[in-house]
PDB file of N, CA and C in Angstrom:
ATOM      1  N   UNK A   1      -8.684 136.802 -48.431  1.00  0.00           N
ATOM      2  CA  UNK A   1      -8.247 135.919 -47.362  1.00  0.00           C
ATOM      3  C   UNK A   1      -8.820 136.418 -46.029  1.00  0.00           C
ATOM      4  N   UNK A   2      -9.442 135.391 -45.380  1.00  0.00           N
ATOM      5  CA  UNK A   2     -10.146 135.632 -43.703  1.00  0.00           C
ATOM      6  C   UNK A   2      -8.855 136.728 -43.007  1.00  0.00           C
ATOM      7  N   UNK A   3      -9.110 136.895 -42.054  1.00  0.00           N
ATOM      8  CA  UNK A   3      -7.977 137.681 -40.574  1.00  0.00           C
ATOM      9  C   UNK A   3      -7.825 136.909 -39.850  1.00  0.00           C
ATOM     10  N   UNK A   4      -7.127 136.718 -39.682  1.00  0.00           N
ATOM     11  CA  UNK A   4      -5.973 136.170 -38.683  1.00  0.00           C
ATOM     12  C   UNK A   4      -6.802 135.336 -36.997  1.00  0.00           C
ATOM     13  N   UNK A   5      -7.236 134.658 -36.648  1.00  0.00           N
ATOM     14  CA  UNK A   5      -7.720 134.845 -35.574  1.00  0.00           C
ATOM     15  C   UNK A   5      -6.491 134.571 -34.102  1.00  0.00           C
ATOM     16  N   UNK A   6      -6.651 135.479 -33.280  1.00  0.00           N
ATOM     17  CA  UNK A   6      -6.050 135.385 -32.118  1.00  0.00           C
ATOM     18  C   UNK A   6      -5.338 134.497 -31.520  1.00  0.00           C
ATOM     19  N   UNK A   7      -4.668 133.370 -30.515  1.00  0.00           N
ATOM     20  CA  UNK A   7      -4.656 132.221 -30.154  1.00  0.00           C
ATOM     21  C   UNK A   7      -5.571 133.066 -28.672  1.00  0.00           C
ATOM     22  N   UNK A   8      -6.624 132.183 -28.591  1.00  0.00           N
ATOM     23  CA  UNK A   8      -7.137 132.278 -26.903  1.00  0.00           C
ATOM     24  C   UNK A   8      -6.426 131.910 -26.056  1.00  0.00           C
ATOM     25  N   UNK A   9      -5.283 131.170 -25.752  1.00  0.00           N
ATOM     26  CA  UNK A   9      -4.564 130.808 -24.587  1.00  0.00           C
ATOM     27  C   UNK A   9      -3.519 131.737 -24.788  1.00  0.00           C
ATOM     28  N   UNK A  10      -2.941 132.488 -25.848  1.00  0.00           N
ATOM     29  CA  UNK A  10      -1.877 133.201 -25.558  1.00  0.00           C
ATOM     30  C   UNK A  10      -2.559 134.338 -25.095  1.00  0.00           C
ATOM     31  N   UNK A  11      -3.688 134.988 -25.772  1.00  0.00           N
ATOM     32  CA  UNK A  11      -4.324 136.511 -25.293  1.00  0.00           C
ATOM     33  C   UNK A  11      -4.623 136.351 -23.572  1.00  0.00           C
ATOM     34  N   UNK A  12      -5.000 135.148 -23.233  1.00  0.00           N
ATOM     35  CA  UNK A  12      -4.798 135.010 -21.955  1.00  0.00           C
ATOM     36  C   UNK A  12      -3.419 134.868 -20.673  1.00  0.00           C
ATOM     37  N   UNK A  13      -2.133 134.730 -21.497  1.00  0.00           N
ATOM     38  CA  UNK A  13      -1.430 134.576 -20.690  1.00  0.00           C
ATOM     39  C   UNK A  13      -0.175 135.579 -20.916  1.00  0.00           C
ATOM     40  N   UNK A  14      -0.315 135.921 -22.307  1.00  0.00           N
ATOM     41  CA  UNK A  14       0.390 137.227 -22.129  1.00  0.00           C
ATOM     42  C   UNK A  14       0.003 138.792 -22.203  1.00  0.00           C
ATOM     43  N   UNK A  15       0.822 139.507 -22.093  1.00  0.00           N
ATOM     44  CA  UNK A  15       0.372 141.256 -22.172  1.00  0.00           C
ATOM     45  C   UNK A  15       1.501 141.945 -23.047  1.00  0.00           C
ATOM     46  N   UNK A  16       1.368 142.745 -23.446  1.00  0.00           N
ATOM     47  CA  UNK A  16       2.682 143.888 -23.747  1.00  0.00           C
ATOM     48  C   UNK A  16       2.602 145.073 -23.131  1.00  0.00           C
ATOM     49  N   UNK A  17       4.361 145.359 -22.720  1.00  0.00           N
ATOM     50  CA  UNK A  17       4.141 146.588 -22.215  1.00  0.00           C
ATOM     51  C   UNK A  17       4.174 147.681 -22.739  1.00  0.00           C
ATOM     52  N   UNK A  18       4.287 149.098 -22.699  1.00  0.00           N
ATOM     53  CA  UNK A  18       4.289 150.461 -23.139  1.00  0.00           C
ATOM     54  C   UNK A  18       5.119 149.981 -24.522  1.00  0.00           C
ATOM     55  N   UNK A  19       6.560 149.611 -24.181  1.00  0.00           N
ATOM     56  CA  UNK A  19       7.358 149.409 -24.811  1.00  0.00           C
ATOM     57  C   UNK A  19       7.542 148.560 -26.010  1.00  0.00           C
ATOM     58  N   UNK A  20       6.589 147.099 -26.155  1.00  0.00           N
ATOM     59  CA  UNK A  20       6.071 146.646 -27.209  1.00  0.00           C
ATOM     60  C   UNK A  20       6.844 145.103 -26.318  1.00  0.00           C
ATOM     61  N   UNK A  21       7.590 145.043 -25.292  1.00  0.00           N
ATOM     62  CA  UNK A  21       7.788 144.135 -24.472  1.00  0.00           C
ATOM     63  C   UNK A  21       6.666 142.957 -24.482  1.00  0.00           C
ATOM     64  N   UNK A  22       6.815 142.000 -24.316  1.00  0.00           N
ATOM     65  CA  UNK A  22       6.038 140.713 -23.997  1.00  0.00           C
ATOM     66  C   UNK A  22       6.235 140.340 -22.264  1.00  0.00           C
ATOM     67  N   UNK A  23       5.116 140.297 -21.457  1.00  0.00           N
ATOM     68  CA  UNK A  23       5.137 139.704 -20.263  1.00  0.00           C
ATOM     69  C   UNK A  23       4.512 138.771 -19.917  1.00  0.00           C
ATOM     70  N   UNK A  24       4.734 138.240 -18.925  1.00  0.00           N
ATOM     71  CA  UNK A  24       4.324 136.202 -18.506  1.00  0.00           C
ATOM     72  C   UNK A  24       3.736 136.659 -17.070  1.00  0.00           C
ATOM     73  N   UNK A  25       2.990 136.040 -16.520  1.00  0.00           N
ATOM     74  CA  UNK A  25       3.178 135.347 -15.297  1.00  0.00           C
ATOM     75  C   UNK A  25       4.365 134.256 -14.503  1.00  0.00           C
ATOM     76  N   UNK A  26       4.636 133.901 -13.469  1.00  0.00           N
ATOM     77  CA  UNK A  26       5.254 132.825 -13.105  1.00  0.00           C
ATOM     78  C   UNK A  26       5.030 131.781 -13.136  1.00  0.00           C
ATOM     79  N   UNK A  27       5.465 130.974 -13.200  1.00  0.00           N
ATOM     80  CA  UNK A  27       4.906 129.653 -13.101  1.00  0.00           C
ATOM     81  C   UNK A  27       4.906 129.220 -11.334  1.00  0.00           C
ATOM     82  N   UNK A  28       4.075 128.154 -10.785  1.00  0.00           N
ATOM     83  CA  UNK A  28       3.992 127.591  -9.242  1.00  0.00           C
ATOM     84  C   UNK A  28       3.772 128.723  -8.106  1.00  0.00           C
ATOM     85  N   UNK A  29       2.513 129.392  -8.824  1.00  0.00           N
ATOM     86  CA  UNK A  29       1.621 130.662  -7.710  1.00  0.00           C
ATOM     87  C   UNK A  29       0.347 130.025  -7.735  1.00  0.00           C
ATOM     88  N   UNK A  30       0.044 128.615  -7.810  1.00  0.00           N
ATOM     89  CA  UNK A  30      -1.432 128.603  -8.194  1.00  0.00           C
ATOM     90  C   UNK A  30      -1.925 127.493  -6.839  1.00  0.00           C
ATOM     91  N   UNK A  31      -1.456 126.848  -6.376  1.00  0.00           N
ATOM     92  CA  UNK A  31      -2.276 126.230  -5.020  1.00  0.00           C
ATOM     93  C   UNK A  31      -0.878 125.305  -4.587  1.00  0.00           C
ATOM     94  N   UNK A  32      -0.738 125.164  -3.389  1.00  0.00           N
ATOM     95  CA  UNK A  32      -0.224 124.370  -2.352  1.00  0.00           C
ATOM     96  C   UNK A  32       0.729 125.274  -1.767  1.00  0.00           C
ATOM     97  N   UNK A  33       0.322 126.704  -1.778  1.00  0.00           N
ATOM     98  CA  UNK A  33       0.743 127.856  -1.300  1.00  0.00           C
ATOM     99  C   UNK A  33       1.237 127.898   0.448  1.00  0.00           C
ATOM    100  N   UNK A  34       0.747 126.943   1.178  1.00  0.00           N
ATOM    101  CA  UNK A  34       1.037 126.991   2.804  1.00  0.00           C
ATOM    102  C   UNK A  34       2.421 125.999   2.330  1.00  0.00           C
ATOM    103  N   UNK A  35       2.411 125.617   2.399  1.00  0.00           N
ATOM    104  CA  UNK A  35       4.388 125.127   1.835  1.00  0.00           C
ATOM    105  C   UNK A  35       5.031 125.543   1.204  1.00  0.00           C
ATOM    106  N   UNK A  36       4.899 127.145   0.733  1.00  0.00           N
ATOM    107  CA  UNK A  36       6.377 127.704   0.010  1.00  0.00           C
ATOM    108  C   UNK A  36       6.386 128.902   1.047  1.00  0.00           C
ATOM    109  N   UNK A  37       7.607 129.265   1.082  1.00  0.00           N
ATOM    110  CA  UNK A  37       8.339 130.153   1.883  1.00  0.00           C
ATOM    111  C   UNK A  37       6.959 131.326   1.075  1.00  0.00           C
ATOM    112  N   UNK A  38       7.389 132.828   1.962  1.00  0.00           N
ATOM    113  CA  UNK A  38       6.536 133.994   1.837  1.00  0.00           C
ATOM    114  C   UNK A  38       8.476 134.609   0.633  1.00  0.00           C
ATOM    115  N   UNK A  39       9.302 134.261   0.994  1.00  0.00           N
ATOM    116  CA  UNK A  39      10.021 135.325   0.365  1.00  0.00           C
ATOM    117  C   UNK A  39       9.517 134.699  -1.432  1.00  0.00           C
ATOM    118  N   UNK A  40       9.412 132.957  -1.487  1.00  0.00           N
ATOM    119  CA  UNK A  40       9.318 132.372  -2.954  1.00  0.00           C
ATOM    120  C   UNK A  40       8.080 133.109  -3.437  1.00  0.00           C
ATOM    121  N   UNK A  41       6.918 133.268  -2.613  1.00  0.00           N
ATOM    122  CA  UNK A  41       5.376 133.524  -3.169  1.00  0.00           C
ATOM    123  C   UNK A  41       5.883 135.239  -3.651  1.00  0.00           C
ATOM    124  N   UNK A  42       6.724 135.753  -2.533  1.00  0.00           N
ATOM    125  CA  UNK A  42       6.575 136.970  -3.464  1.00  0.00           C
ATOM    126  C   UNK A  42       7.601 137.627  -4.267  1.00  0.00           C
ATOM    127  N   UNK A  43       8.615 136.097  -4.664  1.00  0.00           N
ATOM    128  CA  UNK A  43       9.455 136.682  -5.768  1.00  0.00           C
ATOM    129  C   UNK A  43       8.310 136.301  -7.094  1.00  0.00           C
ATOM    130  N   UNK A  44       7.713 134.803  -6.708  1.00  0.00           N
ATOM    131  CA  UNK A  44       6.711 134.700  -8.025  1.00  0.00           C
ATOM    132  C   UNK A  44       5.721 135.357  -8.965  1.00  0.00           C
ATOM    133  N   UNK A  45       5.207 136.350  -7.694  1.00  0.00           N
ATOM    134  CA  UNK A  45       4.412 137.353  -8.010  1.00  0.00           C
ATOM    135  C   UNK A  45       4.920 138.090  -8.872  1.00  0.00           C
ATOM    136  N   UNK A  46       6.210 138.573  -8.809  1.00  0.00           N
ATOM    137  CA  UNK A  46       6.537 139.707  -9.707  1.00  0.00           C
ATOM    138  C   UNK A  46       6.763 138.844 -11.008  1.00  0.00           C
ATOM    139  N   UNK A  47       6.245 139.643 -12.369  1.00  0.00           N
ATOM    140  CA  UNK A  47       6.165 139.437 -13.526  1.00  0.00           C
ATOM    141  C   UNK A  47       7.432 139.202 -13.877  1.00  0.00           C
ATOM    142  N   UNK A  48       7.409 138.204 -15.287  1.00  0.00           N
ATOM    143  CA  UNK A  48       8.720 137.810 -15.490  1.00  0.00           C
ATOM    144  C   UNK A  48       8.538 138.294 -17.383  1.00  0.00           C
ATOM    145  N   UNK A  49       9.891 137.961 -17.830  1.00  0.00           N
ATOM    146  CA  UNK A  49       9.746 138.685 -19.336  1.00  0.00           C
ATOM    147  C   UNK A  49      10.043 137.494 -20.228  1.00  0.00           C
ATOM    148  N   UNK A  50       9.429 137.642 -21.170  1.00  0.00           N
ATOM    149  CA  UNK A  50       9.546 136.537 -22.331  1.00  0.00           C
ATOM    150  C   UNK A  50      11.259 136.374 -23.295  1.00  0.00           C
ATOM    151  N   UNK A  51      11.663 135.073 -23.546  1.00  0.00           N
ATOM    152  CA  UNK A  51      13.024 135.232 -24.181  1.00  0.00           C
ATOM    153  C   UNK A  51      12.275 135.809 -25.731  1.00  0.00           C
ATOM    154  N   UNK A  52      13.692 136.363 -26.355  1.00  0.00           N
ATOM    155  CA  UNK A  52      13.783 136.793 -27.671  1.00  0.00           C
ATOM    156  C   UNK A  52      13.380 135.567 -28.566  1.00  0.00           C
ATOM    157  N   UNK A  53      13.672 134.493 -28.367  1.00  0.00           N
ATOM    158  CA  UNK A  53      13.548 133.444 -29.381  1.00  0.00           C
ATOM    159  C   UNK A  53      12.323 133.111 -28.914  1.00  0.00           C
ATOM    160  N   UNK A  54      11.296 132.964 -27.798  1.00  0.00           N
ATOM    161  CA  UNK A  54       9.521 132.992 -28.063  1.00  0.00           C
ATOM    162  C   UNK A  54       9.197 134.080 -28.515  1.00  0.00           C
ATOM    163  N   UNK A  55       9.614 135.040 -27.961  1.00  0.00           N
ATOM    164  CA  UNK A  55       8.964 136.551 -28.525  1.00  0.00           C
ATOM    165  C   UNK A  55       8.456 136.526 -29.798  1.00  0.00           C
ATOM    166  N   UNK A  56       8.743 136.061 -30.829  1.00  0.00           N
ATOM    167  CA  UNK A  56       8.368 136.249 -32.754  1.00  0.00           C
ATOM    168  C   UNK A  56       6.914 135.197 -32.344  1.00  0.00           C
ATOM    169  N   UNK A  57       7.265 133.747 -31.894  1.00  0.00           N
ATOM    170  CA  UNK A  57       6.065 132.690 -32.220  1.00  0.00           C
ATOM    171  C   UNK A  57       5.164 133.167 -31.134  1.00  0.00           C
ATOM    172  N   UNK A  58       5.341 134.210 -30.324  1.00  0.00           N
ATOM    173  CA  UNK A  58       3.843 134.967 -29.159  1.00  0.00           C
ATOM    174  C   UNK A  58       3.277 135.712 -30.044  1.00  0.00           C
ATOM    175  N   UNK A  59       4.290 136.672 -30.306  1.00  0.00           N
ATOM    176  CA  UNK A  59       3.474 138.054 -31.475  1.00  0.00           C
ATOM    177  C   UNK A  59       2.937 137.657 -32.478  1.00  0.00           C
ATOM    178  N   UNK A  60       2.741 136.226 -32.794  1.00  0.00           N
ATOM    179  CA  UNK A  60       2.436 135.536 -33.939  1.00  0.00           C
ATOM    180  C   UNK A  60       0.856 135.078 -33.429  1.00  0.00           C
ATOM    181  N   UNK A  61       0.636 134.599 -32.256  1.00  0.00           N
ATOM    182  CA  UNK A  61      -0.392 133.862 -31.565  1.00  0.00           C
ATOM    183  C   UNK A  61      -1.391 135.124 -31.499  1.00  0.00           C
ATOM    184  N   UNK A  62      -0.716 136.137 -31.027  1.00  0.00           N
ATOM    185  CA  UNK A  62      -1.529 137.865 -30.686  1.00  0.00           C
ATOM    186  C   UNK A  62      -2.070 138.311 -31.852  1.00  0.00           C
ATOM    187  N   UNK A  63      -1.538 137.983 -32.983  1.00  0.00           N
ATOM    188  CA  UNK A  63      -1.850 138.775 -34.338  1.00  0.00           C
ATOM    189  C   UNK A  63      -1.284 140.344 -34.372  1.00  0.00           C
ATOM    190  N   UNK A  64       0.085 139.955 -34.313  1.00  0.00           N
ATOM    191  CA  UNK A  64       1.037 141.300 -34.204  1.00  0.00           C
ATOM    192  C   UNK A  64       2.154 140.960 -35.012  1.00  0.00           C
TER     193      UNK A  64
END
């Protein structure tokens, strides 16, 4: 049987951390940025964490 291939949109949008954690980006950091407050742009910035119930169908997309 072939290996598994990757999903390209998930290897792109997620990471894991040290810990075996799954991390995201935010969503609404990507343009019409002069109309959100500076405190919203830089709560968005900070990384956000994946729920338990995506977590199995990500590690699935990663080939993990």
């Amino acid at each position: 049987m072939p290996k598994m291939k990757t999903h390209s949109g998930a290897k792109k949008r997620f990471k894991t951390t040290g810990s075996g954690k799954l991390v995201r980006r935010k969503r609404n950091r990507n343009h019409n940025l002069e109309k959100k407050s500076s405190k919203r742009k830089r709560q968005l910035a900070i990384e956000g964490g994946v729920s338990a119930a995506d977590a199995k169908r990500i590690n699935r997309m990663l080939g993990r």
